[in-house]
N, C-alpha and C. Protein backbone atom coordinates (compact mmCIF):
# COMPACT_ATOMS: atom_id res chain seq x y z
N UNK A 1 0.84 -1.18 0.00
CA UNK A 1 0.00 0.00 0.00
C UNK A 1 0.89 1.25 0.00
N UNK A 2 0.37 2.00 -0.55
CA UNK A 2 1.39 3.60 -0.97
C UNK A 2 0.48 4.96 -0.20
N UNK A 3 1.37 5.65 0.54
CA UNK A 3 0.52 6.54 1.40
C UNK A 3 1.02 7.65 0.76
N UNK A 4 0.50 8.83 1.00
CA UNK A 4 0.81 10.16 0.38
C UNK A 4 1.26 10.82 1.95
N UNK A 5 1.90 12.35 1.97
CA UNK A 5 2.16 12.66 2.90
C UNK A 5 0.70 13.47 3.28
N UNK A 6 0.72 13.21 5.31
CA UNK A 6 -0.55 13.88 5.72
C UNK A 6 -1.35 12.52 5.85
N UNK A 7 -1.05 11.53 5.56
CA UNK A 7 -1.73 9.97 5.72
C UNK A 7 -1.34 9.93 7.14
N UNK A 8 -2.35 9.65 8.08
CA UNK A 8 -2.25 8.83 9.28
C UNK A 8 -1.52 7.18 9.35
N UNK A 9 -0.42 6.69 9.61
CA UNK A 9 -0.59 5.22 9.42
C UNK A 9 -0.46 4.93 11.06
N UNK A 10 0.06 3.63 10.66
CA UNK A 10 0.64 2.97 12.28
C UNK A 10 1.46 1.99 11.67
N UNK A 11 2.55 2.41 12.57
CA UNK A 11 3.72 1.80 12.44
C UNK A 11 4.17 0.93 13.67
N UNK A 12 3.95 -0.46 13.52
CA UNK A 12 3.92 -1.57 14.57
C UNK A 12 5.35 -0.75 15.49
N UNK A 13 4.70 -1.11 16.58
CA UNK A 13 5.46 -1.34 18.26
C UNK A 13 5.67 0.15 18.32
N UNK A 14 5.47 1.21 17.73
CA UNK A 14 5.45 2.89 17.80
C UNK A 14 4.15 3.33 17.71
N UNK A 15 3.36 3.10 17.15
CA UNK A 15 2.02 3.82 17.04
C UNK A 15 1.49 4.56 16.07
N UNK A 16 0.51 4.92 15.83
CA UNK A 16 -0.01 5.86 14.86
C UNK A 16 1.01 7.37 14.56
N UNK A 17 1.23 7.51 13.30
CA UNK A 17 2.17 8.54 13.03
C UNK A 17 1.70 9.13 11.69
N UNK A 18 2.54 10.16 11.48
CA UNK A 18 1.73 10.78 10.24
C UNK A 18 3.16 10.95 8.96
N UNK A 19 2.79 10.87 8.10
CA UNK A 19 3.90 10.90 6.96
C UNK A 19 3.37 12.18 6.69
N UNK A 20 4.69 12.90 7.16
CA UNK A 20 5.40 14.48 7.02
C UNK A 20 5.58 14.36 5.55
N UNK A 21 6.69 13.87 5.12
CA UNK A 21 7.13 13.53 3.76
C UNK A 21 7.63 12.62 3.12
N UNK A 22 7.98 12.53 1.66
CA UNK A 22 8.74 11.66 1.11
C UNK A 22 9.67 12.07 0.08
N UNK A 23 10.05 11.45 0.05
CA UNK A 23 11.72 11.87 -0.27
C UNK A 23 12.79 11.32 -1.05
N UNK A 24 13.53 11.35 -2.06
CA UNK A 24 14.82 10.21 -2.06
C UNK A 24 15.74 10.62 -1.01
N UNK A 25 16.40 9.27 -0.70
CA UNK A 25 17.62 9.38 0.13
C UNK A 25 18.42 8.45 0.11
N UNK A 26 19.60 8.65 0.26
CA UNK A 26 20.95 7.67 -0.04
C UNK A 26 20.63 6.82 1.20
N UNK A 27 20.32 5.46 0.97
CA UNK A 27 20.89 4.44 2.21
C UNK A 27 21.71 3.26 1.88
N UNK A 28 23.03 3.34 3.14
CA UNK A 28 23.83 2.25 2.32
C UNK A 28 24.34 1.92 0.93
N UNK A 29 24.69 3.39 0.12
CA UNK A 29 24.87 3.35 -0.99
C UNK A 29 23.68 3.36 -1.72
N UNK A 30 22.63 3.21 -1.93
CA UNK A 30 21.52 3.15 -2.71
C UNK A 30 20.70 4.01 -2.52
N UNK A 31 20.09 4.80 -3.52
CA UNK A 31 19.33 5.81 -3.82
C UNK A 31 17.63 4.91 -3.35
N UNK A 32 16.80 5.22 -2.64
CA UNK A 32 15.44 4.63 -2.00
C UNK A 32 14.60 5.90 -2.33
N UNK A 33 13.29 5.53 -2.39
CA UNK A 33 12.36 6.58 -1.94
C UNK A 33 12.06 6.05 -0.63
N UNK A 34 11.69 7.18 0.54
CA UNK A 34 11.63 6.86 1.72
C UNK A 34 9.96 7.59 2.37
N UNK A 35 9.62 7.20 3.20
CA UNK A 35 8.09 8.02 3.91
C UNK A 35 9.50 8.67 5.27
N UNK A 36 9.27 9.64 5.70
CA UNK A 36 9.61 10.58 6.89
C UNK A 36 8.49 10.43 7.95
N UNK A 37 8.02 9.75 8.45
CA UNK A 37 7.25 9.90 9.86
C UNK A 37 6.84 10.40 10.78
N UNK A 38 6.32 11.38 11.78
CA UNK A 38 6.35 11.88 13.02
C UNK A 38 5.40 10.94 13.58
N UNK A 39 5.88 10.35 15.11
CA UNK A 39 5.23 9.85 15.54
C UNK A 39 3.74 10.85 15.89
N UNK A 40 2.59 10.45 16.58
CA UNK A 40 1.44 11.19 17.15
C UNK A 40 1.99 11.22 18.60
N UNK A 41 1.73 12.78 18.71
CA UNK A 41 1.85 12.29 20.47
C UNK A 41 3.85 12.72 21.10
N UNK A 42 3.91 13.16 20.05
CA UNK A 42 5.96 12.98 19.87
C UNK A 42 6.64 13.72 19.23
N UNK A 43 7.75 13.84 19.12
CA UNK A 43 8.30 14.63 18.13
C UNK A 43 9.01 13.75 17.79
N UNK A 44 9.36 12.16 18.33
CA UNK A 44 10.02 11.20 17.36
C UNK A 44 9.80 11.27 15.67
N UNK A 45 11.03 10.87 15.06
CA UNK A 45 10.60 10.58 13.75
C UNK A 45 11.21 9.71 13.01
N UNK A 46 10.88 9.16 12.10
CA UNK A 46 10.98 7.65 11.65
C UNK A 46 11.34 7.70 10.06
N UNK A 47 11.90 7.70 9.33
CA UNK A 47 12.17 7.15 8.13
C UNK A 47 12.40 5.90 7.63
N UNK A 48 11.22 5.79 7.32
CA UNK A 48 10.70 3.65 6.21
C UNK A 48 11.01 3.90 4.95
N UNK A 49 12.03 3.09 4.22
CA UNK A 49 12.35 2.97 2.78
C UNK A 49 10.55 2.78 2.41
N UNK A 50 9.85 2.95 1.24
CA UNK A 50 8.80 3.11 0.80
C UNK A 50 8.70 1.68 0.57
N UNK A 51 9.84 0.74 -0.17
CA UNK A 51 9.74 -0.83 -0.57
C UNK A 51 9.57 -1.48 0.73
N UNK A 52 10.16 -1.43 1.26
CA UNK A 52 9.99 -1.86 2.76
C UNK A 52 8.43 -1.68 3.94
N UNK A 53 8.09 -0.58 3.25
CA UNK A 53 6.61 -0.48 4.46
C UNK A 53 5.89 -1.58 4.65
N UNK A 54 6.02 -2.82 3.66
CA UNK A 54 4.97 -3.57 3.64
C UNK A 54 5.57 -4.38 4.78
N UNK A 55 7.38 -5.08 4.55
CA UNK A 55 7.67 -6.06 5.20
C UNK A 55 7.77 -5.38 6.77
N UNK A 56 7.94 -3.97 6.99
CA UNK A 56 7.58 -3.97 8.30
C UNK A 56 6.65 -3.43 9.23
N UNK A 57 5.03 -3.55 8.20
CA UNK A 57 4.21 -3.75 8.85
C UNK A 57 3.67 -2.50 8.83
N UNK A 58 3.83 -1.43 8.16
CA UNK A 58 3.57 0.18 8.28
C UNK A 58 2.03 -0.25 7.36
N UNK A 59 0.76 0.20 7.78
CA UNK A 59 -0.49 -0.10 7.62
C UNK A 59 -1.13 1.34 7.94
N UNK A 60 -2.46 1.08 7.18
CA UNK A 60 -3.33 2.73 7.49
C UNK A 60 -3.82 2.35 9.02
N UNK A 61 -4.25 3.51 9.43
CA UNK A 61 -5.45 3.74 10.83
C UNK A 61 -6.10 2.26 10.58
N UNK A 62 -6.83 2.07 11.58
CA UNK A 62 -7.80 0.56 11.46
C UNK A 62 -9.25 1.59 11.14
N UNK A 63 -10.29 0.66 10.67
CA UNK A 63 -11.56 0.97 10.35
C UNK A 63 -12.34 1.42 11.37
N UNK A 64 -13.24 2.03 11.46
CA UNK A 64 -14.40 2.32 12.89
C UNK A 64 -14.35 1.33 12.71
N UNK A 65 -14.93 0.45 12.16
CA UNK A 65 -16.04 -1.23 12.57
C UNK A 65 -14.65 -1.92 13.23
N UNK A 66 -13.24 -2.23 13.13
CA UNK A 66 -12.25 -2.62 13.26
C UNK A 66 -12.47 -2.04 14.90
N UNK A 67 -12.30 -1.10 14.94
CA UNK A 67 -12.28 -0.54 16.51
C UNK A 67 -13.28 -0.65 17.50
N UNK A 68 -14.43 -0.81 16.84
CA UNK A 68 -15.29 -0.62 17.81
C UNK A 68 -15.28 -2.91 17.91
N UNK A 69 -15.17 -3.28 16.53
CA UNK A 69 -15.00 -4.91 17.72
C UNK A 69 -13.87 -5.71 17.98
N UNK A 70 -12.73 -4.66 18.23
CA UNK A 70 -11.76 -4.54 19.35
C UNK A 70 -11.92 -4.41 20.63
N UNK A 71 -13.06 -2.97 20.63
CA UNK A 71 -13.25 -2.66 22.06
C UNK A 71 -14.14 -3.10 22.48
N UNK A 72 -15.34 -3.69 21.86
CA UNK A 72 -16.42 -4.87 22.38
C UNK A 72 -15.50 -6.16 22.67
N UNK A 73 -14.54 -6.45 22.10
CA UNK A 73 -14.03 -7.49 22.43
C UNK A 73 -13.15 -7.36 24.03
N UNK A 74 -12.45 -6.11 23.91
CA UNK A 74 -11.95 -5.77 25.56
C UNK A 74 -12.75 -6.15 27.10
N UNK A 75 -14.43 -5.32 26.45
CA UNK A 75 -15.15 -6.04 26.93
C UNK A 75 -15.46 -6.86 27.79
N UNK A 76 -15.67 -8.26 26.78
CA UNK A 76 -16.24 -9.44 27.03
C UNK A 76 -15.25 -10.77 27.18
N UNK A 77 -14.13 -10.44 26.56
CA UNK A 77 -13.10 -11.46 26.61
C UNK A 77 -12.49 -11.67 27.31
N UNK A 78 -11.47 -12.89 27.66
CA UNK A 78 -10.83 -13.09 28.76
C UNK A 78 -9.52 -13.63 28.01
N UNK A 79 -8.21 -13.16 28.99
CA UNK A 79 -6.77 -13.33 28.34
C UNK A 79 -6.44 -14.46 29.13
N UNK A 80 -5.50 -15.10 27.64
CA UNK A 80 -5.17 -16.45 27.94
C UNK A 80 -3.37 -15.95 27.91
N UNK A 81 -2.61 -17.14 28.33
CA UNK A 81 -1.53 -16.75 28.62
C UNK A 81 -0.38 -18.09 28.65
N UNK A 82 0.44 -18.10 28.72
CA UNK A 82 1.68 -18.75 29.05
C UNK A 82 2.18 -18.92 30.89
N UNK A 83 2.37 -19.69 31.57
CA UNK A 83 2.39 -19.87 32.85
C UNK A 83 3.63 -19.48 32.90
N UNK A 84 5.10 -19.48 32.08
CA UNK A 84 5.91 -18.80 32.01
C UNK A 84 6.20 -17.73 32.09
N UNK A 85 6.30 -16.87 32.57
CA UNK A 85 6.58 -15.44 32.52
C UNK A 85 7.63 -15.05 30.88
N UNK A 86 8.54 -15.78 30.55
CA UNK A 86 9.56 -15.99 29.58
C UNK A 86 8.58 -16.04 28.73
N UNK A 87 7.77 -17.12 28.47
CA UNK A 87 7.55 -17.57 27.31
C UNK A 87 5.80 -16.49 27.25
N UNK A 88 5.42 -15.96 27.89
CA UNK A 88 4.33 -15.21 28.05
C UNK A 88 5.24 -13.61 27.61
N UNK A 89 6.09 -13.51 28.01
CA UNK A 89 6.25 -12.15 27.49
C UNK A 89 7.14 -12.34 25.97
N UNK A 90 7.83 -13.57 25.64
CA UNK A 90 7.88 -13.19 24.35
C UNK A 90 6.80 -13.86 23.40
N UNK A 91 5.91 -14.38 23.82
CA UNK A 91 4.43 -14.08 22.92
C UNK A 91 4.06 -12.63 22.67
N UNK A 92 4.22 -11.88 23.83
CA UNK A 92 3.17 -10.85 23.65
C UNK A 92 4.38 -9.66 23.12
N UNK A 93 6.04 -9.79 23.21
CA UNK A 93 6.15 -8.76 22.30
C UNK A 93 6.27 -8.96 20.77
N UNK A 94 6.25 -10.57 20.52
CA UNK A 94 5.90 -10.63 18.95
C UNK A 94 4.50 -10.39 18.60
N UNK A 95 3.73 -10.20 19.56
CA UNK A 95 2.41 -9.87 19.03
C UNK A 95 2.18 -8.45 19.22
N UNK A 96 3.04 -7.08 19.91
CA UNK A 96 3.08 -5.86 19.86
C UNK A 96 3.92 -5.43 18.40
N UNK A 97 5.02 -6.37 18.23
CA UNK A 97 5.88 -5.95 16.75
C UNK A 97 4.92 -6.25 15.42
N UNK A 98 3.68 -7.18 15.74
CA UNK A 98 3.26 -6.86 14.60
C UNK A 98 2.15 -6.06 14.11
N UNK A 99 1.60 -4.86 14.91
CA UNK A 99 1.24 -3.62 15.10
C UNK A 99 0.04 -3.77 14.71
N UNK A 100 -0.90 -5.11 14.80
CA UNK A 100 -2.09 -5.19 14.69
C UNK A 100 -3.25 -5.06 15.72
N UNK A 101 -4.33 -4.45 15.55
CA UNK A 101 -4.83 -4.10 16.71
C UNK A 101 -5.44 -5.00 17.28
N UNK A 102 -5.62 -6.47 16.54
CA UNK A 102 -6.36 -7.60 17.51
C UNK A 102 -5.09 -7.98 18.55
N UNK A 103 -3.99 -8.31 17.95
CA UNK A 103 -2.60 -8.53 18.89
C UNK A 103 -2.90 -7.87 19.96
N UNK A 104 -2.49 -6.69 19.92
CA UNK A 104 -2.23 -5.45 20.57
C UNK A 104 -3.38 -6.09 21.73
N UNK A 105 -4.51 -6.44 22.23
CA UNK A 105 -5.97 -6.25 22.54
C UNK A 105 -5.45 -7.60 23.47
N UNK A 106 -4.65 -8.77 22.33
CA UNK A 106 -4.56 -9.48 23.02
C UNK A 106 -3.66 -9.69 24.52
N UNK A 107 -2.83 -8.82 24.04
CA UNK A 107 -1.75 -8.60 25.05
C UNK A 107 -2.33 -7.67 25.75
N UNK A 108 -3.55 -7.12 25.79
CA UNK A 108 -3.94 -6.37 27.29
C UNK A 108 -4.23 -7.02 28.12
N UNK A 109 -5.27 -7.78 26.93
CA UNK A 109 -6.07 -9.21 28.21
C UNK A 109 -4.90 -10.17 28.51
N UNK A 110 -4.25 -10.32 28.18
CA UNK A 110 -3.01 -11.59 29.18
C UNK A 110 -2.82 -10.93 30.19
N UNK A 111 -2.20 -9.78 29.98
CA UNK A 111 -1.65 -9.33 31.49
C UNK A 111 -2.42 -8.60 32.15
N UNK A 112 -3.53 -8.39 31.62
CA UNK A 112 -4.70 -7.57 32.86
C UNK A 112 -5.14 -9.19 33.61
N UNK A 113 -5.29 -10.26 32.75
CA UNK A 113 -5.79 -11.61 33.23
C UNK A 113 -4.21 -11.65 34.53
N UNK A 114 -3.23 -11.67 33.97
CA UNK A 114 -1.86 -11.99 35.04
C UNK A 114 -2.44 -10.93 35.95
N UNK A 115 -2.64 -9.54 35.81
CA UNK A 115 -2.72 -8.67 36.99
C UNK A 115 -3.67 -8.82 38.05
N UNK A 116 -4.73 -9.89 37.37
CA UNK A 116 -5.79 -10.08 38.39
C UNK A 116 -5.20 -11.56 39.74
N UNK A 117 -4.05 -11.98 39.17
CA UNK A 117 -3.56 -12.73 40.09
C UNK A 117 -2.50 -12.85 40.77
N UNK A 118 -1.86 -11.90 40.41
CA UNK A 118 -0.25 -11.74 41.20
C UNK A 118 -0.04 -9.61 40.20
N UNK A 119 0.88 -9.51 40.65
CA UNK A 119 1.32 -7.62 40.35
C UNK A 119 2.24 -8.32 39.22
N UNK A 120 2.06 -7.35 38.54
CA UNK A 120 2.90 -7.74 37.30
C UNK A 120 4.45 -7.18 37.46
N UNK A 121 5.41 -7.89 36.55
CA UNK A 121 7.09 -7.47 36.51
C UNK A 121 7.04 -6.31 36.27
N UNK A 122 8.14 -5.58 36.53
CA UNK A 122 8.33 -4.28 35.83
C UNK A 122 8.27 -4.16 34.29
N UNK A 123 8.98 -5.04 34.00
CA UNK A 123 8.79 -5.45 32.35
C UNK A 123 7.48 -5.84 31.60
N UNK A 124 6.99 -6.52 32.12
CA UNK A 124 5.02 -6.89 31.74
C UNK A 124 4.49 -5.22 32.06
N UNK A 125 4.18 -4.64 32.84
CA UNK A 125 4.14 -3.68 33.39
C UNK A 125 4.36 -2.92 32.06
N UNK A 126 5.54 -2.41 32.01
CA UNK A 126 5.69 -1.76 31.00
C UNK A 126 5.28 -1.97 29.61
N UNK A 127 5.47 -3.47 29.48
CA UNK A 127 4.66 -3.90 27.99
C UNK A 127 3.09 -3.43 28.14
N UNK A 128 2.66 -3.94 29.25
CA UNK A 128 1.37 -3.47 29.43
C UNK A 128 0.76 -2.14 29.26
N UNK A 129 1.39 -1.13 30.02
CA UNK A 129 1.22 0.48 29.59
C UNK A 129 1.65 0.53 27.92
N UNK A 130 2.58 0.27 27.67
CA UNK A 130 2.91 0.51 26.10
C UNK A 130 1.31 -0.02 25.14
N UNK A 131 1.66 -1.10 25.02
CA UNK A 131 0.59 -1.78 24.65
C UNK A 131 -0.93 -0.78 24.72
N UNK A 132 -1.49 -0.75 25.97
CA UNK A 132 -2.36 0.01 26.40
C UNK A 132 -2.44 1.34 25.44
N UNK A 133 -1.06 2.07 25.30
CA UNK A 133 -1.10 3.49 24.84
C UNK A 133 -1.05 3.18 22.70
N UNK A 134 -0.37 1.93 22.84
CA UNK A 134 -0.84 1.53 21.41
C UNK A 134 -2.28 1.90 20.49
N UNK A 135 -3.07 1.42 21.90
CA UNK A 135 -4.39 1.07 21.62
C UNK A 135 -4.99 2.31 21.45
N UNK A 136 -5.03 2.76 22.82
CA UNK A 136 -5.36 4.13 23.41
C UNK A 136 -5.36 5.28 21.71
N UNK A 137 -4.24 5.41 21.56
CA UNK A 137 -3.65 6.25 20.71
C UNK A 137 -4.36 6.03 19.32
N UNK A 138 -4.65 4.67 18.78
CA UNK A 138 -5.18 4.60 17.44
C UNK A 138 -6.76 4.74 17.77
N UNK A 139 -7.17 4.07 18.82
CA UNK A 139 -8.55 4.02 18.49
C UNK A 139 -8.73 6.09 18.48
N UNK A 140 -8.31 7.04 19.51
CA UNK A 140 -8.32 8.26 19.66
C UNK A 140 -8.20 8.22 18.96
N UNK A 141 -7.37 8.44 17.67
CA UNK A 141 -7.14 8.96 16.25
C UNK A 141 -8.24 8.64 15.33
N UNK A 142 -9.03 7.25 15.10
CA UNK A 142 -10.06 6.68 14.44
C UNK A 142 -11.53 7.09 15.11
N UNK A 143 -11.23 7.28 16.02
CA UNK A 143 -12.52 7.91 16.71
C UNK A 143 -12.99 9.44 16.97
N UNK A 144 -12.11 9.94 16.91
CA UNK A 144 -11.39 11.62 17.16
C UNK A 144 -12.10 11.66 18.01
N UNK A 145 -11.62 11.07 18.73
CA UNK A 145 -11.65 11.15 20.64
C UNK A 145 -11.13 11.64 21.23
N UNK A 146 -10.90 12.10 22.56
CA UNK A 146 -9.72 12.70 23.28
C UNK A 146 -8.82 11.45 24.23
N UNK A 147 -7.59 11.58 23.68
CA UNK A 147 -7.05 10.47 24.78
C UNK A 147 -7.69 10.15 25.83
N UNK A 148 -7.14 10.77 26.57
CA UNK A 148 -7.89 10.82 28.22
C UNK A 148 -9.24 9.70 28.17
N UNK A 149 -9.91 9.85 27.17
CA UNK A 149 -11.25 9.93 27.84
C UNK A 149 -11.19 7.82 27.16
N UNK A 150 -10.30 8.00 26.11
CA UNK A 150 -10.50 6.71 25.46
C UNK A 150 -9.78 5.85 26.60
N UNK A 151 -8.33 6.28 27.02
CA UNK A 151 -7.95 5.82 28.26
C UNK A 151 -8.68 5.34 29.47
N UNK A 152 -9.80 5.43 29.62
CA UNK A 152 -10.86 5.66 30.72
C UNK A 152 -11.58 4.25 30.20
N UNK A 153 -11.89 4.63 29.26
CA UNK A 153 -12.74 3.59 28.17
C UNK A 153 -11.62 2.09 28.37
N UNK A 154 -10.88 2.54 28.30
CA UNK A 154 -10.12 0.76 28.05
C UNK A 154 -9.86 0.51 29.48
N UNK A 155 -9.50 1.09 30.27
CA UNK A 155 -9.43 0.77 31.81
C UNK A 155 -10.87 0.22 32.25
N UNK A 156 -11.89 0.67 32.05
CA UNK A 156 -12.46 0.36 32.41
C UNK A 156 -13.65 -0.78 31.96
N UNK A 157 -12.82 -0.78 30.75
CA UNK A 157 -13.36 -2.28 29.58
C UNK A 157 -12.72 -3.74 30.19
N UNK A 158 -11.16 -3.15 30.88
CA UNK A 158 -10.84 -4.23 31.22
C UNK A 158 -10.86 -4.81 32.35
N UNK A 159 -11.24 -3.98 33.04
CA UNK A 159 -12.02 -4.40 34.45
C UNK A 159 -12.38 -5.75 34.93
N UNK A 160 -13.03 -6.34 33.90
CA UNK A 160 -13.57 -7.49 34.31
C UNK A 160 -12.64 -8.70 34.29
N UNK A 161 -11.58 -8.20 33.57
CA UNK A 161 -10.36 -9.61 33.79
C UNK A 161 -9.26 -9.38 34.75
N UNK A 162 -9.62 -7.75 35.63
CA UNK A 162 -8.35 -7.49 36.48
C UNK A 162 -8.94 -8.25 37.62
N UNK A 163 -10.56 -8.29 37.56
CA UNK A 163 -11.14 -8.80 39.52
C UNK A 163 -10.02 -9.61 39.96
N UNK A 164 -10.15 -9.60 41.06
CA UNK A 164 -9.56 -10.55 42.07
C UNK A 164 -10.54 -11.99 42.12
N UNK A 165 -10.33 -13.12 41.91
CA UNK A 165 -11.29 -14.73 42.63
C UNK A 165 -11.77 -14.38 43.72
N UNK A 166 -11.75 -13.41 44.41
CA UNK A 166 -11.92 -13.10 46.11
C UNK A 166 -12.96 -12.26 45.72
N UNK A 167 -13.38 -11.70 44.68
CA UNK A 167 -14.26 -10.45 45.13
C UNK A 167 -15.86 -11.56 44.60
């Protein structure tokens, strides 16, 4: 897929960003056309050879209908997981690198499901907020929502897999 500059995309494990421009540029000896990036939310910025967007995953905004049964799915679903901590967190950062928003959804519910039974690592933790702001960030953009408020929305979507067995 070929974006023009001023296209919203999302660029797996960074987030929704906007192509500033495009450009030739020398890489490694070779003349490329390239997209220039700003992340949303950032002043990071990113330059993707244009041949390359596909193999790493650079995709438009997701659809309303895409988002909204994401977040029905936050919902109602329950995260499944790895009893490993190892093998549970590198599930869930190959499923943040590939910048899809069912992934992304899935890795809330694992570790909101882990958070409802023990405090999570610093590292889950952090995948978890990341992840979270993944979400946060595109659906706001597809929804023209205000962070904040979508933030609210997924906290409190996921509620039902943080309970405690005790309550």
């Amino acid at each position: 897929m070929r974006f023009k500059v001023g296209d919203k995309v999302v660029y797996p494990s960074q987030g929704v960003s906007v192509v500033e421009q495009i450009s030739k540029e020398v890489l490694a000896g070779t003349e490329m056309k390239c997209y220039h990036l700003r992340l949303v939310g950032s002043d990071s910025k990113v330059m993707v050879p244009v041949d390359n967007s596909e193999r790493v995953g650079l995709r438009p905004l997701s659809e309303k209908k895409q988002v909204k049964k994401v977040m029905r799915r936050l919902k109602t679903s329950e995260g499944e997981n790895a009893e490993d901590w190892k093998d549970r967190y590198r599930a869930n950062l190959e499923r943040i690198k590939t910048g899809d928003l069912d992934e992304i959804v899935d890795v809330l519910l694992c570790l909101a499901e882990v958070a409802g039974r023990k405090t999570l690592s610093f590292r889950e933790r952090k995948m978890y907020d990341h992840a979270r702001q993944l979400l946060v960030n595109e659906v706001a953009e597809v929804d023209r929502r205000d962070v904040v408020k979508v933030e609210q929305q997924v906290e409190d979507a996921l509620g039902h897999v943080v309970k405690q067995d005790d309550e």
